[in-house]
N, C-alpha and C. Protein backbone atom coordinates (compact mmCIF):
# COMPACT_ATOMS: atom_id res chain seq x y z
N UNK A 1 17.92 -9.62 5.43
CA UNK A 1 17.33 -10.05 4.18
C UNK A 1 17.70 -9.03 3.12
N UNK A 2 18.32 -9.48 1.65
CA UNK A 2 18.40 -8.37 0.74
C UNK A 2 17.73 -8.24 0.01
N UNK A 3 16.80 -9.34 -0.64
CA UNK A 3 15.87 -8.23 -1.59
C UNK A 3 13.99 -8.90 -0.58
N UNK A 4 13.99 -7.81 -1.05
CA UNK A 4 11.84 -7.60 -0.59
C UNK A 4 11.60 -9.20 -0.67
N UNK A 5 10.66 -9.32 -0.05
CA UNK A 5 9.80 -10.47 -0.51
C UNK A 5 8.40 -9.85 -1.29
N UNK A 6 8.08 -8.49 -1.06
CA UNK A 6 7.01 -7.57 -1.31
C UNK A 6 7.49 -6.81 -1.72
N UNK A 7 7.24 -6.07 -3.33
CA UNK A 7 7.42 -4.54 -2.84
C UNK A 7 5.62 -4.31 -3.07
N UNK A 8 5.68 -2.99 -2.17
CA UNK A 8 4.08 -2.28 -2.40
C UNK A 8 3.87 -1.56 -2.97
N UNK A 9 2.98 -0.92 -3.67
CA UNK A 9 2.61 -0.10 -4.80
C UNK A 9 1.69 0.78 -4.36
N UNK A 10 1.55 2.10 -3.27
CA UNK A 10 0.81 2.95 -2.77
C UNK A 10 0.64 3.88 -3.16
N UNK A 11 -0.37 4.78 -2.86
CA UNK A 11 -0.56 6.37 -3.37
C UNK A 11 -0.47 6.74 -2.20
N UNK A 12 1.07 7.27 -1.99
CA UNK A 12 1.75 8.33 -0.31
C UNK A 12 1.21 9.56 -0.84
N UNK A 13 -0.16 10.29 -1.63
CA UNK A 13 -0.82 11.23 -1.63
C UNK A 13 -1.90 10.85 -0.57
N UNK A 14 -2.08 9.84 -0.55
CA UNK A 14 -3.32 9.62 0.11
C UNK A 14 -3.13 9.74 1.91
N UNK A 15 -3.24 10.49 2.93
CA UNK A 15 -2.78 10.36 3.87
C UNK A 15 -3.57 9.24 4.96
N UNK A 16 -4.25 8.22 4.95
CA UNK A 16 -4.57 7.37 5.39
C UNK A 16 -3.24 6.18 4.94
N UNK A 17 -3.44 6.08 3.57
CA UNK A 17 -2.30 5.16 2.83
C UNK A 17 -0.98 5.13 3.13
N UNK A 18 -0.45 6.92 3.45
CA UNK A 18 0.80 6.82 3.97
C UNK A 18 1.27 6.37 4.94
N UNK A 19 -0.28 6.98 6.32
CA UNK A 19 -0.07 6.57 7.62
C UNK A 19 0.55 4.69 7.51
N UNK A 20 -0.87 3.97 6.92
CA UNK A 20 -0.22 2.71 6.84
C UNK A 20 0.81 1.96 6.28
N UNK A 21 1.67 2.83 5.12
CA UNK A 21 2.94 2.31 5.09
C UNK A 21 3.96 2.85 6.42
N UNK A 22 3.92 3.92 6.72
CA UNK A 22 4.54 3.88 7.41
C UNK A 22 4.60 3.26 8.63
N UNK A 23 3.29 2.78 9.22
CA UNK A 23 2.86 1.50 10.12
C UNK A 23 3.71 0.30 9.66
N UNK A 24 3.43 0.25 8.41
CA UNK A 24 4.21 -1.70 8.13
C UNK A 24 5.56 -0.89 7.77
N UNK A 25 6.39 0.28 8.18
CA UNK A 25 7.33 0.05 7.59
C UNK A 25 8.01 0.13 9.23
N UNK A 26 7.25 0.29 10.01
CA UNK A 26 7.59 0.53 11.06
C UNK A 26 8.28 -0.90 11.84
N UNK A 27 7.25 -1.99 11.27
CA UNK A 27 6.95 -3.62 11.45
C UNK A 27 8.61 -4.09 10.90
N UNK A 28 8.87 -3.31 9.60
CA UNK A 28 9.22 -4.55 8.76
C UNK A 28 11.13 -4.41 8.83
N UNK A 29 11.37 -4.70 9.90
CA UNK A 29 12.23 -5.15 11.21
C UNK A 29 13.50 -6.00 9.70
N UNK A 30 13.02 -7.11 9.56
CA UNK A 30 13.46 -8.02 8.50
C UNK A 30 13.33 -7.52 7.27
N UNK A 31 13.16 -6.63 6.65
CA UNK A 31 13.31 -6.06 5.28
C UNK A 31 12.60 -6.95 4.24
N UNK A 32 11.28 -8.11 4.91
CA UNK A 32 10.42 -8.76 3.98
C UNK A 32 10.03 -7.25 2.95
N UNK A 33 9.79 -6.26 3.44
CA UNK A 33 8.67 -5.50 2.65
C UNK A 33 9.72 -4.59 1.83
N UNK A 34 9.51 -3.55 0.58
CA UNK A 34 9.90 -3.10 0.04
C UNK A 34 8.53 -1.61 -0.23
N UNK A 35 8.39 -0.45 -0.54
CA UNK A 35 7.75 0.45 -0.30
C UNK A 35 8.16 1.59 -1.66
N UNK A 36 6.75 1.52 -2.64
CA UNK A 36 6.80 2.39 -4.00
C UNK A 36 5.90 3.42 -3.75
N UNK A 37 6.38 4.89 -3.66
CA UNK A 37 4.86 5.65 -3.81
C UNK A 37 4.65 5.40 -5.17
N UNK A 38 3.75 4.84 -5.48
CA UNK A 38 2.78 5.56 -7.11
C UNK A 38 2.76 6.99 -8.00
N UNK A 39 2.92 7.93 -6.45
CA UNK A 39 3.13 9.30 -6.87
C UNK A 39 4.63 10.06 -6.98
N UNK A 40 5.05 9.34 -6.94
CA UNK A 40 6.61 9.66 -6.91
C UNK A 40 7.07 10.01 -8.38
N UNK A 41 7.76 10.99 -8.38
CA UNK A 41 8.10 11.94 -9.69
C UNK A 41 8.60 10.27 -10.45
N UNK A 42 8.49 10.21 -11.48
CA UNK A 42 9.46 9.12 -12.36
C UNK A 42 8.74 7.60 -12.60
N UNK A 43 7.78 7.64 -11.95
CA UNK A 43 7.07 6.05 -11.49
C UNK A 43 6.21 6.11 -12.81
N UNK A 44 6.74 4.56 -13.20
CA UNK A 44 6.52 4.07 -14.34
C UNK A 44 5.36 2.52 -13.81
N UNK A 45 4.25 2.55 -14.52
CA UNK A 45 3.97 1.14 -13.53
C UNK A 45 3.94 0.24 -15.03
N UNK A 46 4.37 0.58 -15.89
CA UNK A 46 4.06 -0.03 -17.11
C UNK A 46 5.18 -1.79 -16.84
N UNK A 47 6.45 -1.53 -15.99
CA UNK A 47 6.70 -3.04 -15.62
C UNK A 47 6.12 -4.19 -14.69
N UNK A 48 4.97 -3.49 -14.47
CA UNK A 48 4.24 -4.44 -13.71
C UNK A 48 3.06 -4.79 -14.23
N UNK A 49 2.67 -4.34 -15.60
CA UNK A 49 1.76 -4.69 -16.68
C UNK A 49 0.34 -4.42 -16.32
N UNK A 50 0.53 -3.06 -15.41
CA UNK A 50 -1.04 -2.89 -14.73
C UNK A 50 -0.98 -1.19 -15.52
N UNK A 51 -2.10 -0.55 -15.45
CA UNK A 51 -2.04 0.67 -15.40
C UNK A 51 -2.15 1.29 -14.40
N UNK A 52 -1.58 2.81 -14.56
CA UNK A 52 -1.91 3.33 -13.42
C UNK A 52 -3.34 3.89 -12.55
N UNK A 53 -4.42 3.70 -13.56
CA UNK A 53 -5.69 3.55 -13.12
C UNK A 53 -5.67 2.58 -12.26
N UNK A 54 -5.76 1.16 -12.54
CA UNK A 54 -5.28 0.14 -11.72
C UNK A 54 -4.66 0.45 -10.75
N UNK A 55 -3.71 0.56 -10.34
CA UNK A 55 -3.08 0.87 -8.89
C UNK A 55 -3.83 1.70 -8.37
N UNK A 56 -3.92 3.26 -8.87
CA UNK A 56 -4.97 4.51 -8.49
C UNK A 56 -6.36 3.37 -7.55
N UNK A 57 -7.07 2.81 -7.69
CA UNK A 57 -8.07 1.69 -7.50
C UNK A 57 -7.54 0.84 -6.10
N UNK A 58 -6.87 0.67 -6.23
CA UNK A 58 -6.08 -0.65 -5.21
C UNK A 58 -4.97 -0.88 -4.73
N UNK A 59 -4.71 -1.58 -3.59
CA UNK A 59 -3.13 -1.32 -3.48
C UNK A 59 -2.79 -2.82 -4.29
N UNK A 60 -1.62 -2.44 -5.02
CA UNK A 60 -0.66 -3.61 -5.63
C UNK A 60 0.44 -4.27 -5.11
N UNK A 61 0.57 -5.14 -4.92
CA UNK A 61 1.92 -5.62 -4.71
C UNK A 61 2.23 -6.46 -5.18
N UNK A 62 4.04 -6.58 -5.74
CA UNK A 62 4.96 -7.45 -6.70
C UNK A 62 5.12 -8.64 -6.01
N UNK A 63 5.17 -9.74 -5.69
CA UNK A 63 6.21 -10.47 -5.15
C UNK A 63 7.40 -11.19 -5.89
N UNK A 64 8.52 -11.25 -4.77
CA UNK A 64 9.78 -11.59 -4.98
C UNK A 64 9.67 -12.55 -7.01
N UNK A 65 9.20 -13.31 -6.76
CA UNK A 65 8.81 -14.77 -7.76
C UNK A 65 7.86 -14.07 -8.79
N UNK A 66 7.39 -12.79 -8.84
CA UNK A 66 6.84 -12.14 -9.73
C UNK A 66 5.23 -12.00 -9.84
N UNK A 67 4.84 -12.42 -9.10
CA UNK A 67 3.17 -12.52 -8.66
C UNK A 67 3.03 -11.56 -8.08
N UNK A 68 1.51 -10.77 -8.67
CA UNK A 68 0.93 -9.56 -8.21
C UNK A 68 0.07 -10.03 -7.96
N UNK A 69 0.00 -9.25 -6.51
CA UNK A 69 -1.11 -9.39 -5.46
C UNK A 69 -2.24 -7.91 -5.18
N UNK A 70 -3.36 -8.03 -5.38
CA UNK A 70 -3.96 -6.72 -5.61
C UNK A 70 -5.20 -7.06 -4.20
N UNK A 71 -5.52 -5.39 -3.77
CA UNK A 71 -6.23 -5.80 -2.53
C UNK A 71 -6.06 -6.19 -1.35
N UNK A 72 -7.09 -6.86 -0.90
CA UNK A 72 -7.04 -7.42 0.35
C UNK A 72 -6.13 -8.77 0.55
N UNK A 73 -5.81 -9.22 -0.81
CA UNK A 73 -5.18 -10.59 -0.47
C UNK A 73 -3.50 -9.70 -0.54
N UNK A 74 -3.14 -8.47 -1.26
CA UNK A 74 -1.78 -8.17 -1.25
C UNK A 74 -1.54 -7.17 0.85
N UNK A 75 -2.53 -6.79 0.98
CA UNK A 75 -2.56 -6.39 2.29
C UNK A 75 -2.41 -7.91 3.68
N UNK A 76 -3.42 -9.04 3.24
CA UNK A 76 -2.60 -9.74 4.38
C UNK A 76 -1.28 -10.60 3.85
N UNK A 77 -1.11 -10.14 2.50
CA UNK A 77 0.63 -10.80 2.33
C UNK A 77 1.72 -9.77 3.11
N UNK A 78 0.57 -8.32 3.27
CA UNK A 78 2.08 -7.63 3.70
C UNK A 78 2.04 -7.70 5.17
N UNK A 79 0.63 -7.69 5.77
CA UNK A 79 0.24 -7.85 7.23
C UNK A 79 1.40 -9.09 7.42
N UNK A 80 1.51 -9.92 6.83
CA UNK A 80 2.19 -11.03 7.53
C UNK A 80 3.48 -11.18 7.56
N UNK A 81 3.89 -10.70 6.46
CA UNK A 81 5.27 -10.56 6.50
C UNK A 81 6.38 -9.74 7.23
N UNK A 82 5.06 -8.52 7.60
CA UNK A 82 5.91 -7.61 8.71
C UNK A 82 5.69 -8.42 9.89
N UNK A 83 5.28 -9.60 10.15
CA UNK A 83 5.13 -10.00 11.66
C UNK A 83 3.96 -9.61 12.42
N UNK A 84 2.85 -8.88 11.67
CA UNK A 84 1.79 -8.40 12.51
C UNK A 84 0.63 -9.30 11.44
N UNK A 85 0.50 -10.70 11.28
CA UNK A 85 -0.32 -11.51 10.36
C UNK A 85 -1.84 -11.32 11.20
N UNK A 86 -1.58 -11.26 12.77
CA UNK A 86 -3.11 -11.30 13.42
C UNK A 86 -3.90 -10.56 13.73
N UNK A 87 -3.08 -9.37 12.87
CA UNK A 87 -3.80 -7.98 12.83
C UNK A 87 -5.16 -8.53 11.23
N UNK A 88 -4.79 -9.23 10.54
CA UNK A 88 -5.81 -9.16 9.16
C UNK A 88 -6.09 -10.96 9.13
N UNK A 89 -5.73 -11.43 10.38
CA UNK A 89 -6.80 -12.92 10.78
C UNK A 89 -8.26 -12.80 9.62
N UNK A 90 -8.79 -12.28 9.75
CA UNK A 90 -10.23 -11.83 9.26
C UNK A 90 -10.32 -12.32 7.76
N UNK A 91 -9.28 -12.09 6.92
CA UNK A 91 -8.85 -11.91 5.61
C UNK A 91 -8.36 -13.09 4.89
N UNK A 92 -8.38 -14.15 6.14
CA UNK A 92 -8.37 -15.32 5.95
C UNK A 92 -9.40 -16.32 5.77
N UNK A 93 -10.41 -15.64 6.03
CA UNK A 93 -11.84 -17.06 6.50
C UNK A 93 -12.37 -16.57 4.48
N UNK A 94 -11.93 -17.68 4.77
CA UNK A 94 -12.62 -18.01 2.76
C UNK A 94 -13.90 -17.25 2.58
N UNK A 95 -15.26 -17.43 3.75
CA UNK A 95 -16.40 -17.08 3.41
C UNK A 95 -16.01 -15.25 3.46
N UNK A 96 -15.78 -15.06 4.29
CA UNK A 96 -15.13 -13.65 4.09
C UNK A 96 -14.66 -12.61 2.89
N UNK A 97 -13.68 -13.47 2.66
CA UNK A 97 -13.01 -12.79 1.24
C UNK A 97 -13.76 -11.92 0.39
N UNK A 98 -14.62 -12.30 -0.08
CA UNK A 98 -15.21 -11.63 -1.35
C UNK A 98 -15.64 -10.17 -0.75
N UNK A 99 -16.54 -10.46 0.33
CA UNK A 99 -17.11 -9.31 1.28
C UNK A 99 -16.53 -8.35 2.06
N UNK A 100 -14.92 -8.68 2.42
CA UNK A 100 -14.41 -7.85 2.50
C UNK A 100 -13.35 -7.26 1.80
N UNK A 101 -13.12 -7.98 0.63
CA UNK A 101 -12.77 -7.45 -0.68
C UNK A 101 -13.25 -6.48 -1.54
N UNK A 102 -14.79 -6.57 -1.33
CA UNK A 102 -15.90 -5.61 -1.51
C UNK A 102 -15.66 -4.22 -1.15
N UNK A 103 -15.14 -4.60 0.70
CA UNK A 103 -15.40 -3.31 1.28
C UNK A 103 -14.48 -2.84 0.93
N UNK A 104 -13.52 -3.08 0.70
CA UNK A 104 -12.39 -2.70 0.61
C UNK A 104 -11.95 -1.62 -0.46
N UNK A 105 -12.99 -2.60 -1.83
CA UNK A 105 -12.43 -1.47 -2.79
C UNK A 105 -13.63 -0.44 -2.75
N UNK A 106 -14.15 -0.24 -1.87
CA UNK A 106 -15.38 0.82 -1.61
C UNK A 106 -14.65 1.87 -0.85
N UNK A 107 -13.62 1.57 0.32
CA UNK A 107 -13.28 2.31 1.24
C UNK A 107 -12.00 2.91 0.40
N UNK A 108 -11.35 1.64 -0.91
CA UNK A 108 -9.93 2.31 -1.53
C UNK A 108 -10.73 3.57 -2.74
N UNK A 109 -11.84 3.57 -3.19
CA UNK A 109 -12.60 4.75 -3.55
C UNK A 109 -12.78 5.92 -3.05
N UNK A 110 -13.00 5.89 -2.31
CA UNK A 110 -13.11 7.15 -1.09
C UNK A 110 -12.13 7.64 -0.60
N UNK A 111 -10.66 6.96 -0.46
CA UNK A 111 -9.74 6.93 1.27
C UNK A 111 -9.74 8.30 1.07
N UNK A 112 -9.67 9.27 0.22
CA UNK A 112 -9.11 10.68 0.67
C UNK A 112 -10.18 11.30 1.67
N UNK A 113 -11.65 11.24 1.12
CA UNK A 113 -12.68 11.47 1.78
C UNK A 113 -12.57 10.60 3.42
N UNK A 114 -12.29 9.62 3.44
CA UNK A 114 -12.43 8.88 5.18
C UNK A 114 -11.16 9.37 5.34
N UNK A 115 -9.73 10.07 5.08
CA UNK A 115 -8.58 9.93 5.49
C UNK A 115 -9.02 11.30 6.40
N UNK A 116 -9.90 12.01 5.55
CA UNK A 116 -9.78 13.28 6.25
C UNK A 116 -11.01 13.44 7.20
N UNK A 117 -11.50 12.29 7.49
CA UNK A 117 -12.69 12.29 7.96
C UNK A 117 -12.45 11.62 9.94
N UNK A 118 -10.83 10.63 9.57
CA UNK A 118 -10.24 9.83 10.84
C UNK A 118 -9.43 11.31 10.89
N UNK A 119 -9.23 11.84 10.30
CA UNK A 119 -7.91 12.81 11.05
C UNK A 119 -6.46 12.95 10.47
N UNK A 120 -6.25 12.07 9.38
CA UNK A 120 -4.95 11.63 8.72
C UNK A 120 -4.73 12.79 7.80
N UNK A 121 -3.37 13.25 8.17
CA UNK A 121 -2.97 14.11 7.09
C UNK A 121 -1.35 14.00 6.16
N UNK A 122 -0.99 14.34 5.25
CA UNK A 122 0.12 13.94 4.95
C UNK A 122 1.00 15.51 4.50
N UNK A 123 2.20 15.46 5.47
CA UNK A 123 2.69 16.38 5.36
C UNK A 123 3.88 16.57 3.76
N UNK A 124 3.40 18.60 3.96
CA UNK A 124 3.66 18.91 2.55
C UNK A 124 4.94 18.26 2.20
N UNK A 125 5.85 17.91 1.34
CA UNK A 125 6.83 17.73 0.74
C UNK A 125 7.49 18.60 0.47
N UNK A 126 6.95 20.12 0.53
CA UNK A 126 7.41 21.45 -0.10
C UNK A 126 8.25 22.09 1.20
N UNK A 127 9.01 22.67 1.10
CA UNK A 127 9.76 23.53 1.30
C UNK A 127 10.68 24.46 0.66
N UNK A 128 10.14 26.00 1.35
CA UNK A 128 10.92 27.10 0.57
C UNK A 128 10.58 27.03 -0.87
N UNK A 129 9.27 26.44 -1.39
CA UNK A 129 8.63 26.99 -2.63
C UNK A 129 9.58 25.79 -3.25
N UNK A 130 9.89 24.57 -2.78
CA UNK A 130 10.90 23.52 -3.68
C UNK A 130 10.36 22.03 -2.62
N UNK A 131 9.46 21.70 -3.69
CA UNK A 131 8.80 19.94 -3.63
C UNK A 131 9.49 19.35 -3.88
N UNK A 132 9.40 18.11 -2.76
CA UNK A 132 10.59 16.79 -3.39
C UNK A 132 9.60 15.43 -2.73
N UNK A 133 9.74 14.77 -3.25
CA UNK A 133 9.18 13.36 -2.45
C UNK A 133 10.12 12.65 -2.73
N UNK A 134 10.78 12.21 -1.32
CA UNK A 134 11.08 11.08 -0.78
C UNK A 134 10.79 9.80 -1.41
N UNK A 135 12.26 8.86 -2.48
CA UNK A 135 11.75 7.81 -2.68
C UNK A 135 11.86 6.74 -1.36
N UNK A 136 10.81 5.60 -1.33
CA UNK A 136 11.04 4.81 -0.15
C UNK A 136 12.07 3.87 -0.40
């Protein structure tokens, strides 16, 4: 496949966030997904007509056809596209949605606090006193 069907819009500061891109990037076998840190020297989010507060808040994602997907509904677009859709089954039951949309942006408030709370850490970028991040 050559271009994304997704790209994602993450904060790879966050080491819970990273762990899970690097989970779906692990998935994404077929090149459905495409992968933006937020924090990446140069990142402009002004073409996707959100701010970066906005993203900071939630995860975003573009699709191919130009529709942004924010949340829990852009997480089971990406759950599915990497081939692992029955991992976020849950995210489907209509009565659901709102409530765990809820939780969601409760837990995307916090993640640094729970990232370090599961054990997730994200290694430095620095070496020899010279930072670089890796674009995806």
């Amino acid at each position: 496949m050559d271009t994304p069907r997704l790209t994602l819009y993450f904060d790879g500061a966050c080491p819970f966030c990273a762990a899970s891109m690097a989970q779906l990037r692990s998935w994404n076998r077929h090149g459905a997904l495409a992968f933006m840190d937020i924090r990446g020297d140069g990142f402009d989010p002004a073409p996707l007509g959100v701010t970066m507060a906005a993203l900071d808040r939630e995860l975003h994602g573009m699709t191919a056809d130009g529709r942004l997907l924010v949340g829990v509904d852009c997480i089971e677009a990406a759950y599915t596209l990497a081939g692992q859709g029955w991992r976020v089954l849950l995210l489907r039951v209509k009565p659901l949605h709102p409530v765990l949309a809820a939780l969601y942006r409760i837990f995307a408030l916090h993640r640094y606090r729970i990232s370090g709370w599961l054990g997730y850490t994200v290694e430095s970028p620095c070496t020899d006193g010279v930072c670089k991040w890796e674009r995806p």
